[in-house]
Protein backbone atom coordinates (compact mmCIF):
# COMPACT_ATOMS: atom_id res chain seq x y z
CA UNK A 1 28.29 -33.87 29.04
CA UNK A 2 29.24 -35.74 31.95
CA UNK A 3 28.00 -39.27 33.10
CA UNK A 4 26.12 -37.40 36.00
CA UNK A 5 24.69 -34.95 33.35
CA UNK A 6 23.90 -37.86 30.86
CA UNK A 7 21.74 -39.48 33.59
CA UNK A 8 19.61 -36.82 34.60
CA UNK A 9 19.00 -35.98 30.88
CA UNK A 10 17.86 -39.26 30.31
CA UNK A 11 15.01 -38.96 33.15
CA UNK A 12 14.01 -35.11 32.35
CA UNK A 13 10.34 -36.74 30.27
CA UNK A 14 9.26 -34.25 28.12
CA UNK A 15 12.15 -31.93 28.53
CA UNK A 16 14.05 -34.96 26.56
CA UNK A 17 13.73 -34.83 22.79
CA UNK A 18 14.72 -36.07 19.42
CA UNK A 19 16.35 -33.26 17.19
CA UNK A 20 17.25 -35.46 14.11
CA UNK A 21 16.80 -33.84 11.09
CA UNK A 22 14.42 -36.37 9.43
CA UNK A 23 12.41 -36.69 12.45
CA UNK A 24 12.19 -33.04 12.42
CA UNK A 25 11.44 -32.96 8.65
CA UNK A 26 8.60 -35.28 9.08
CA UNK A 27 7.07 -34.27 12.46
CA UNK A 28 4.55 -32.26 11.03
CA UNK A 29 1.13 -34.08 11.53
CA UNK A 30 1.57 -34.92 15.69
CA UNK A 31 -0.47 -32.81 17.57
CA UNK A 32 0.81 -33.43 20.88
CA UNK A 33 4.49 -34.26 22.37
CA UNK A 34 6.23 -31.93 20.33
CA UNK A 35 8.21 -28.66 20.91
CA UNK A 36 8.16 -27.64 17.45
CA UNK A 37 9.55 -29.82 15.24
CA UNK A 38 11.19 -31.69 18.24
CA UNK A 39 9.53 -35.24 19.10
CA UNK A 40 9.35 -35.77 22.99
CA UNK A 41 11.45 -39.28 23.90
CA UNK A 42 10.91 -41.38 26.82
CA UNK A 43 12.66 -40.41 29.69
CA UNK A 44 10.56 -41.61 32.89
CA UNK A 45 12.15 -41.02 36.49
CA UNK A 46 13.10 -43.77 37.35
CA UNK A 47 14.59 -45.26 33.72
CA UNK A 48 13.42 -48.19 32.63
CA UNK A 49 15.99 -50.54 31.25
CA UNK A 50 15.54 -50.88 27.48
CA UNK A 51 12.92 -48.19 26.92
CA UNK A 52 14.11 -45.31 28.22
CA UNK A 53 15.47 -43.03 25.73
CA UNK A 54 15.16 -45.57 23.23
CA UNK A 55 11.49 -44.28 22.53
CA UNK A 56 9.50 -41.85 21.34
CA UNK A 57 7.02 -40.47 24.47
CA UNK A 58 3.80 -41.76 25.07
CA UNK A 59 2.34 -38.45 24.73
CA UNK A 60 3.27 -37.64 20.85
CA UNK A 61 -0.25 -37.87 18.97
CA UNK A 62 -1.16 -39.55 16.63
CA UNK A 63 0.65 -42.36 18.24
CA UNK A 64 4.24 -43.62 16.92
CA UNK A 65 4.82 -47.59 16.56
CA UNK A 66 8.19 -46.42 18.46
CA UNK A 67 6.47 -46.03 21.67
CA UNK A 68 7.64 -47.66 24.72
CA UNK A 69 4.31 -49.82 25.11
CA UNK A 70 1.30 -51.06 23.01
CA UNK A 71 -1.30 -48.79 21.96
CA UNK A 72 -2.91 -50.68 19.57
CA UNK A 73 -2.55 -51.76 16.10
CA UNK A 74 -0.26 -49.35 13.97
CA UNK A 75 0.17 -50.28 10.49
CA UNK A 76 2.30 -46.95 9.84
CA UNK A 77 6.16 -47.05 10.89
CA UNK A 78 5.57 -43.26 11.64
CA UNK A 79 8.30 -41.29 12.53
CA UNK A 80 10.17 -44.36 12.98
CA UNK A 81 11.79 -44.62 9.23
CA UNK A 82 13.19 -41.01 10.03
CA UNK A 83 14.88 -41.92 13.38
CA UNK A 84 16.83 -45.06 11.95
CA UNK A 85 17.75 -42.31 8.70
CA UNK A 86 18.83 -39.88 11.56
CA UNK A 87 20.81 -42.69 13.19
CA UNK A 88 22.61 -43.84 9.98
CA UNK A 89 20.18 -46.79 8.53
CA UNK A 90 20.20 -46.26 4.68
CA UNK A 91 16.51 -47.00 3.15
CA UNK A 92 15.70 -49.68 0.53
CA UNK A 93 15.00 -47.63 -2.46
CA UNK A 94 12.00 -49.11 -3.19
CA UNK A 95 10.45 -48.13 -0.19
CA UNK A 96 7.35 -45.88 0.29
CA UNK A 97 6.81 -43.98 3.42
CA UNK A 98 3.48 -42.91 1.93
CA UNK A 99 0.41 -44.82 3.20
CA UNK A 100 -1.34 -46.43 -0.28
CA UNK A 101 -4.71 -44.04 0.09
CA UNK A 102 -5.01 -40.03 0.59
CA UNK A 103 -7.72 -37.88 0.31
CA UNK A 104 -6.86 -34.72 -1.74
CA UNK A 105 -6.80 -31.84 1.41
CA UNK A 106 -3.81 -29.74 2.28
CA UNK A 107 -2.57 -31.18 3.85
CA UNK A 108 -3.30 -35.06 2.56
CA UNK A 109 -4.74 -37.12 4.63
CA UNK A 110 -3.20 -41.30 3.95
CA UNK A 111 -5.35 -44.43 4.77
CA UNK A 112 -4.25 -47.96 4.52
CA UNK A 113 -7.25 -48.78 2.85
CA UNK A 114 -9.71 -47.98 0.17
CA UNK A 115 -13.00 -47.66 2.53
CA UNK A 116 -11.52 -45.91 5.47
CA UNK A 117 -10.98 -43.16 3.20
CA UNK A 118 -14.06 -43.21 1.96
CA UNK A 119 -15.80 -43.07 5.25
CA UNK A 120 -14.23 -40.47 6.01
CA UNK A 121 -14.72 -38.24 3.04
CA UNK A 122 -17.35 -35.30 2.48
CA UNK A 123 -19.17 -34.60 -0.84
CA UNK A 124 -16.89 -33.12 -3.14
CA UNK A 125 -13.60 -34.66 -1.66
CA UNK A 126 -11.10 -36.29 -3.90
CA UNK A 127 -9.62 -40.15 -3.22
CA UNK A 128 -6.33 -41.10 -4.93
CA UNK A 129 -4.69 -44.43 -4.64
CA UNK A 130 -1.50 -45.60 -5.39
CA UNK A 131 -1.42 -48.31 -8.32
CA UNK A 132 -1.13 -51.12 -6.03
CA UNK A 133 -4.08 -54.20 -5.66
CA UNK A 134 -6.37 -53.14 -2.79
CA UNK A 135 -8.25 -56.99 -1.40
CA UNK A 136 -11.09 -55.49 -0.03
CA UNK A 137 -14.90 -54.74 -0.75
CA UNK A 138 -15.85 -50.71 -1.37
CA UNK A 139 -19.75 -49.92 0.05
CA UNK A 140 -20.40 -46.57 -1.59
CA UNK A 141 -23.08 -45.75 0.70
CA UNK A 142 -23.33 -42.23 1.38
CA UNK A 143 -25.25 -38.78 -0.44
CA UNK A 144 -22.14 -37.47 -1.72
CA UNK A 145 -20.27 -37.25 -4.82
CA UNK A 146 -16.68 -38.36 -4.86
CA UNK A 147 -13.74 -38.43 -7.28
CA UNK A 148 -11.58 -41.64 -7.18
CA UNK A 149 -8.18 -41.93 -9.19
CA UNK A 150 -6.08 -44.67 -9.43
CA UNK A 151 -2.42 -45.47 -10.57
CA UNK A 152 -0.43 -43.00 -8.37
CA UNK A 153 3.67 -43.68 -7.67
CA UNK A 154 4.37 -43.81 -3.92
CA UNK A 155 4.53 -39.57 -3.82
CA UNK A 156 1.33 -39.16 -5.98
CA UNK A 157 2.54 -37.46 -8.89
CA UNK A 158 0.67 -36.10 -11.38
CA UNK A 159 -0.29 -37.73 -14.12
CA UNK A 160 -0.76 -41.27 -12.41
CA UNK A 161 1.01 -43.48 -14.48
CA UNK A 162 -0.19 -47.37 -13.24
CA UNK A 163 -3.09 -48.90 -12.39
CA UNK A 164 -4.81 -49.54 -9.58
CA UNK A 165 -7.04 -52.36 -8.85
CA UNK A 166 -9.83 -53.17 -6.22
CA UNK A 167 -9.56 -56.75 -5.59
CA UNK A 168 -13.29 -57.56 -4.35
CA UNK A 169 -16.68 -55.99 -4.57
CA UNK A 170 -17.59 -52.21 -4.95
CA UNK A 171 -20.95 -51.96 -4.11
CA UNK A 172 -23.00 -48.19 -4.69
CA UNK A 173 -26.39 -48.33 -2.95
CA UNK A 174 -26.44 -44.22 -2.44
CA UNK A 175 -24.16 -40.75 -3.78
CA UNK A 176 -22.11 -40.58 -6.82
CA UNK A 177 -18.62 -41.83 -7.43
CA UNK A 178 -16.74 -40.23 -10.52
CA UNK A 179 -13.90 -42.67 -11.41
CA UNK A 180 -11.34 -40.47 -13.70
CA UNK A 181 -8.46 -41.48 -16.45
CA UNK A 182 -9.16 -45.07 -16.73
CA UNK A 183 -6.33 -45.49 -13.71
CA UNK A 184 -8.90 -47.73 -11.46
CA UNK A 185 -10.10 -51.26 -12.10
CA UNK A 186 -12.46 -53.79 -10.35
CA UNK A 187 -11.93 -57.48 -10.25
């Protein structure tokens, strides 16, 4: 590519994308700013020093922490853990891209916390955690049953292994919550 070439690529919008191969391995979920497994990257005409290609487009949904401006609180890096491994970072080992709560669908839906999940269940829907201490009260407060397991490893294997605990209150004023294998405590 030329210099000339180089430029206008970097202000083609959504004709500019990232073709990493974790990006494209993990690109899955968005429903929006995507040409298959290619996430769109910011290329506005005219650039804009230090965002510019340097950023995933504001029109990938769900919304990416690497976006060029705020969009609100994002406690998910995203896509952004796959971009640095596409760029040469090398991960801490004892990280987990996996967000701490998923409801049993296909695919999984993740949660960063224990009641989120729950709101957003339907009777008959399975909650597993990872075995990590959740601070926060549980309202069980709906006319559904629910299964909740506990004690997962960051890529919820089967059998769970540790333990997780709730931290708080669980209050259940309505529905029925099945807690299964003696994986989930309350404190």
């Amino acid at each position: 590519m030329t210099n000339a070439q180089r430029m206008t690529a970097s202000r083609s919008g959504p004709d500019l994308h990232w073709t990493g191969i974790n990006v494209q391995g993990a690109s899955g979920d968005k429903t929006a700013g995507v040409y298959g497994t290619h996430v769109q990257m910011y290329g506005p005409n005219p650039a804009e020093s230090g965002s510019s290609v340097s950023h995933f487009n504001t029109a990938v949904a769900p919304d990416e922490l690497m976006e060029p401006f705020y969009t609100g609180p994002n406690h998910h890096p995203g896509l952004t853990v796959e971009l640095f491994q596409d760029i040469g970072w090398q991960l801490n080992p004892e990280y987990c891209p996996n967000l701490p709560v998923g409801i049993v669908d296909v695919p999984p839906v993740y949660y960063t916390v224990l009641q989120d999940a729950y709101d957003a269940m339907v009777s008959g829907d399975t909650i597993q955690s990872q075995a990590i201490v959740f601070i926060e009260n549980l309202l069980i407060d709906m006319n559904i049953s629910v299964t909740l397991n506990g004690g997962y490893d960051c890529d919820y294997n089967d059998p769970p292994s540790g333990e997780t605990t709730l931290n708080g209150n669980m209050t259940i004023s309505d529905g029925t919550l099945i807690i299964e294998d003696g994986t989930f405590t309350v404190h």
